[in-house]
Protein backbone atom coordinates (compact mmCIF):
# COMPACT_ATOMS: atom_id res chain seq x y z
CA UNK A 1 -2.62 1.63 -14.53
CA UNK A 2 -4.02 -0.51 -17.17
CA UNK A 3 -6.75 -3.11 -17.36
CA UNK A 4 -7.01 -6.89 -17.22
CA UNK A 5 -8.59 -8.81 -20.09
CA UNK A 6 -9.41 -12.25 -19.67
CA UNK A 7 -12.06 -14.86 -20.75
CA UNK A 8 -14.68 -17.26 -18.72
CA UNK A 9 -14.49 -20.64 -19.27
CA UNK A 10 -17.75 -22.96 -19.50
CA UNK A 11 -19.66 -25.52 -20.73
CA UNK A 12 -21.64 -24.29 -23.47
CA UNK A 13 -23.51 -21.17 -23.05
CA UNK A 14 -24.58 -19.26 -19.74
CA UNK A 15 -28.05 -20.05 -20.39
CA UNK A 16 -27.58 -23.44 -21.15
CA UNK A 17 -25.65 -24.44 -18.27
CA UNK A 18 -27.87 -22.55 -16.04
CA UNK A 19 -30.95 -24.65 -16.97
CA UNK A 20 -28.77 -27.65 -16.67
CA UNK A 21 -27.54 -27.26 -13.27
CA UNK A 22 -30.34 -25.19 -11.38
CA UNK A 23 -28.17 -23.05 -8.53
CA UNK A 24 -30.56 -21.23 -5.18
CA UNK A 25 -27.95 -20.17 -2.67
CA UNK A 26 -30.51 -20.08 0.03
CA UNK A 27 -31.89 -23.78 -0.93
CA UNK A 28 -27.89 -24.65 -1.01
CA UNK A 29 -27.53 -23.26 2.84
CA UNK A 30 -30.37 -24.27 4.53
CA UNK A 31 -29.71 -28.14 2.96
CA UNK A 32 -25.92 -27.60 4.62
CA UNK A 33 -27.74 -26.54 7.73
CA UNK A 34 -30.16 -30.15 7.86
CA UNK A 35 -27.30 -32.09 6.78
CA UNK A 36 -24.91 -30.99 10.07
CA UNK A 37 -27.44 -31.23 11.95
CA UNK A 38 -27.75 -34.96 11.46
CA UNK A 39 -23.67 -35.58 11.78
CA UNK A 40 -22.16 -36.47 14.58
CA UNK A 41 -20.12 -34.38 16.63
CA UNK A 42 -16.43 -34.88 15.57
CA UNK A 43 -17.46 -34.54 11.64
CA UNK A 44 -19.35 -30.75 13.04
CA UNK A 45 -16.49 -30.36 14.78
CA UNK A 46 -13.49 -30.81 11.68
CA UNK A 47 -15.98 -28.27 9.35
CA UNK A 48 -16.02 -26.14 12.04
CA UNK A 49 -12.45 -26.00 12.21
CA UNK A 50 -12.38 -25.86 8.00
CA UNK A 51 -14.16 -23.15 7.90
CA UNK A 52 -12.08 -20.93 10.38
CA UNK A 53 -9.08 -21.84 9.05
CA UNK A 54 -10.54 -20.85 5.80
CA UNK A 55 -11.75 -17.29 7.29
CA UNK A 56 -8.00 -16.79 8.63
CA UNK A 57 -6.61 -17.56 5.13
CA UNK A 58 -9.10 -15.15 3.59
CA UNK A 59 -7.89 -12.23 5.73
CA UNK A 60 -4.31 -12.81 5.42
CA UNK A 61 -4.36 -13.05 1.99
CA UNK A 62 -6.10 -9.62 2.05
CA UNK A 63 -3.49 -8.47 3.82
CA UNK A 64 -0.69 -9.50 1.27
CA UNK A 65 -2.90 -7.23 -0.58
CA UNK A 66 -2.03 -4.35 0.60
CA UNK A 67 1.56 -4.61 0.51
CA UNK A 68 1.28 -6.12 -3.52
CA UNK A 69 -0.45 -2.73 -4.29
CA UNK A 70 2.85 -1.04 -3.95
CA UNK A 71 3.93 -1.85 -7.45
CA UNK A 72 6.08 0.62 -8.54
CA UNK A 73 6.41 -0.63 -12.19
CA UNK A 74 3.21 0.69 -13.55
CA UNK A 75 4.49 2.75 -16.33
CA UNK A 76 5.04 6.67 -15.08
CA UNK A 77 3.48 6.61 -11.74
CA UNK A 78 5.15 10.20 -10.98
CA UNK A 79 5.33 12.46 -13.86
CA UNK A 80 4.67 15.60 -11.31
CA UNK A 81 6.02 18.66 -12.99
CA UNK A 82 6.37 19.90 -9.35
CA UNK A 83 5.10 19.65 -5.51
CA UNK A 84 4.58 16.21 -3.93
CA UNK A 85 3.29 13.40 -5.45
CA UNK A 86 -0.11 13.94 -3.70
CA UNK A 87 -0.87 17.38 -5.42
CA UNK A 88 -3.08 16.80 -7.90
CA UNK A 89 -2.86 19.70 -9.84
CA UNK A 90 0.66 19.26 -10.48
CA UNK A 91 0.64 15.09 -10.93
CA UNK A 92 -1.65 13.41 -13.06
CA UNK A 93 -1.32 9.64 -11.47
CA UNK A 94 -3.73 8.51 -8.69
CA UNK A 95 -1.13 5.93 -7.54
CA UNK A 96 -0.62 8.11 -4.51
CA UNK A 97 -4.44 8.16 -3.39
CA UNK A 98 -4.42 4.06 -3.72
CA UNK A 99 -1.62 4.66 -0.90
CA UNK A 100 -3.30 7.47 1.44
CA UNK A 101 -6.42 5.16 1.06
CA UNK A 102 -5.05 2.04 3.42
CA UNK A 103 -4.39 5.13 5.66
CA UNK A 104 -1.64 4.75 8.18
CA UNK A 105 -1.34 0.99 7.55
CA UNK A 106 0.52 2.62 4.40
CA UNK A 107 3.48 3.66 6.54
CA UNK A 108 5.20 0.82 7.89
CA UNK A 109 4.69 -0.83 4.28
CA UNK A 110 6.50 1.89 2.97
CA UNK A 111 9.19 2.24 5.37
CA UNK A 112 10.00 -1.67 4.61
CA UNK A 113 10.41 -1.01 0.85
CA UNK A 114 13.28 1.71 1.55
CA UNK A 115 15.84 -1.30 1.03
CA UNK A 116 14.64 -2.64 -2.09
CA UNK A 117 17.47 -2.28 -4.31
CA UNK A 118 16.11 -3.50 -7.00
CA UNK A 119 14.99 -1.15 -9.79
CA UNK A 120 12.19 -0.26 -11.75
CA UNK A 121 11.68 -1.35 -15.10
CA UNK A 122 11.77 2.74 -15.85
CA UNK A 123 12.52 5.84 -14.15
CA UNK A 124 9.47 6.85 -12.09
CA UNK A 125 10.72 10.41 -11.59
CA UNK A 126 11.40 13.16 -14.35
CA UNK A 127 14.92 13.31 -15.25
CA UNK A 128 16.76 10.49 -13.11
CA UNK A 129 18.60 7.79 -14.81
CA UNK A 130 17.07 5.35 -13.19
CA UNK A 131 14.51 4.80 -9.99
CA UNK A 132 14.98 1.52 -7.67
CA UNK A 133 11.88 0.89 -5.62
CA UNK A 134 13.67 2.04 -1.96
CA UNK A 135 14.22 5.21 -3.86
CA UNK A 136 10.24 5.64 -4.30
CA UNK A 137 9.38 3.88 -1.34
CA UNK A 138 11.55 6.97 0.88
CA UNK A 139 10.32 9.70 -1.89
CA UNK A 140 6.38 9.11 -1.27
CA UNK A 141 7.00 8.51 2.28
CA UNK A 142 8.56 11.92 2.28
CA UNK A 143 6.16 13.72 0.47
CA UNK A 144 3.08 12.43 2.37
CA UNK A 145 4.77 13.77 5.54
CA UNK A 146 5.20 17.19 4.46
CA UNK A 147 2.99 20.03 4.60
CA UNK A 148 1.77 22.16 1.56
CA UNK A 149 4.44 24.61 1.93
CA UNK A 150 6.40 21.65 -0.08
CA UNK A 151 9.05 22.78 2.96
CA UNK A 152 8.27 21.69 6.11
CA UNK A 153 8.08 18.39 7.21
CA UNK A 154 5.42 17.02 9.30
CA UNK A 155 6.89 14.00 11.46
CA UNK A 156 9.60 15.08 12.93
CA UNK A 157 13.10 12.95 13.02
CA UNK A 158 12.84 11.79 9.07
CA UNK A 159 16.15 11.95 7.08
CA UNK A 160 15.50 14.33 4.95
CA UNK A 161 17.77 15.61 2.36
CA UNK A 162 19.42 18.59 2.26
CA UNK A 163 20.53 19.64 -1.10
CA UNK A 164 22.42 22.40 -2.68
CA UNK A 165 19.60 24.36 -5.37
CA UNK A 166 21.81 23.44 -7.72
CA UNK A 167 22.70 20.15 -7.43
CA UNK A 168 19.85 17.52 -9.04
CA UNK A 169 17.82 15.58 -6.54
CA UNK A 170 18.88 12.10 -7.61
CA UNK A 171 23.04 12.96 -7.64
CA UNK A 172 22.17 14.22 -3.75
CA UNK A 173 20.15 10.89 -2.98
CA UNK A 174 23.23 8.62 -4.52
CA UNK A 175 25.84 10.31 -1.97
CA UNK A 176 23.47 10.42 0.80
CA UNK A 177 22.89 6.50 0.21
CA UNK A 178 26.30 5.89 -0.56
CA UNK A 179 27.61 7.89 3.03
CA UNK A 180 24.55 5.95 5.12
CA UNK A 181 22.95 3.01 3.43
CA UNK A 182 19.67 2.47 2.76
CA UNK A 183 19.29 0.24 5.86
CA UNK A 184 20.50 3.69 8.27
CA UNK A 185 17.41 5.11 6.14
CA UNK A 186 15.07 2.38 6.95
CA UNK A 187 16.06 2.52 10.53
CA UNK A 188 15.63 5.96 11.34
CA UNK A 189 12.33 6.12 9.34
CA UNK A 190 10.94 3.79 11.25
CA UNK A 191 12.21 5.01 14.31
CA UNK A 192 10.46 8.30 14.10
CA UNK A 193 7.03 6.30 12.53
CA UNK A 194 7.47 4.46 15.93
CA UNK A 195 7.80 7.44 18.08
CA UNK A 196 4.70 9.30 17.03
CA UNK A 197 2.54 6.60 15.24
CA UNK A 198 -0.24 6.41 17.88
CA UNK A 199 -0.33 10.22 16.76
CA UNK A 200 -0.35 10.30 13.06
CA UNK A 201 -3.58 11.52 11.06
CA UNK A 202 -4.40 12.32 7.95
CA UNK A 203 -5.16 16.19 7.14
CA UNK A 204 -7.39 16.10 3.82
CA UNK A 205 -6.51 19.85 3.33
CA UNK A 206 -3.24 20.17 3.70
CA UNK A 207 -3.06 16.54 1.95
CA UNK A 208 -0.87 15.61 4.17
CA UNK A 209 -0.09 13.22 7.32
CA UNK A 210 0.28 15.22 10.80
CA UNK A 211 1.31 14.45 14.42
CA UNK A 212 -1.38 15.15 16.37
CA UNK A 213 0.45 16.92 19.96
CA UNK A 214 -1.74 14.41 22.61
CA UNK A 215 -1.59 11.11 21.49
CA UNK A 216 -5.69 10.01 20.00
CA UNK A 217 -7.64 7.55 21.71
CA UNK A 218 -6.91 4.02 20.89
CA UNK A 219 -3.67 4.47 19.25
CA UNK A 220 -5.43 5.47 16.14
């Protein structure tokens, strides 16, 4: 996935500015602490509100997170010789377990990439022409929804494919968009995500997302 390399800027060295500009968290807080303590009500008041504001900032920008780890330009996310993307043995990238790691929060952000036209800088799967980020977006989703049979499919009411053995995958997903669209995909994708999300789970040995047949407590 690569690395980033970058560099620190200072003043002088670490040492240096350290004896310069003596730091003691603890000193820093409890000085904050005296200091409100002496203000007057509306100035408590607007740091109060600062600091919230601050907190709900924080969060969402965690959340935006999420949804920029779906980057499906790294180079050769999916060189799986076979199986779903989530079989180890059989594909080398971990990009799929950054994915089943946000859990069922994953889902949804998959479901809205399905109409991303726009494509990758390469082909992410063996032997198409070319990949656009919708087509990965419904390919994971697919794959993480079906059991270790590689046949059956776990959630029911997905469009799947159906494809003659020997007609290639991509040829069958470029008439099946061109016939429905990838906003019919979206749709009914979500759709069926809607219908049984309060049920979905994650079953580490299958490697796979389930439906659970009772609905779990909490909606989780």
């Amino acid at each position: 996935m690569g690395s980033e390399v970058g560099k620190a800027a200072g003043r002088g060295s670490g040492a240096e500015y350290a004896s310069a500009v003596p730091f003691s968290p603890p000193s820093v807080f409890f000085r904050f602490l005296l200091r409100m303590d002496k203000m007057s009500c509306i100035r408590r008041s607007i740091i109060i509100a600062g600091i919230v504001v601050f907190s709900a900032g924080y969060h969402l920008k965690a959340g935006d997170l999420r949804a920029k780890s779906l980057d499906f330009n790294k180079t050769y996310l999916f060189l799986c010789t076979k199986g779903r993307v989530q079989d180890h043995e059989y594909c080398p990238s971990r990009f799929p377990d950054r994915i089943i790691a946000q859990g069922t929060a994953a889902i949804p952000l998959l479901i809205s990439r399905i109409t991303d036209a726009r494509r990758t800088k390469r082909p992410q799967f063996p032997y198409w022409s070319y990949t656009a980020n919708g087509d990965v977006a419904y390919f994971i989703l697919m794959d993480l929804f079906r059991d270790s049979d590689w046949a059956s499919a776990t959630l029911p009411g997905l469009p799947d494919l159906t494809c003659n053995e020997s007609e290639p995958t991509e040829t069958c997903w470029r008439e099946f968009l061109k016939e429905h669209g990838r906003e019919y995909v979206r749709r009914k994708c979500l759709e069926a995500w809607e219908a049984n999300k309060a049920r979905v789970y994650w079953d580490e040995n299958s490697r796979c997302f389930r439906v659970h047949a009772v609905a779990r407590e909490g909606g989780k």
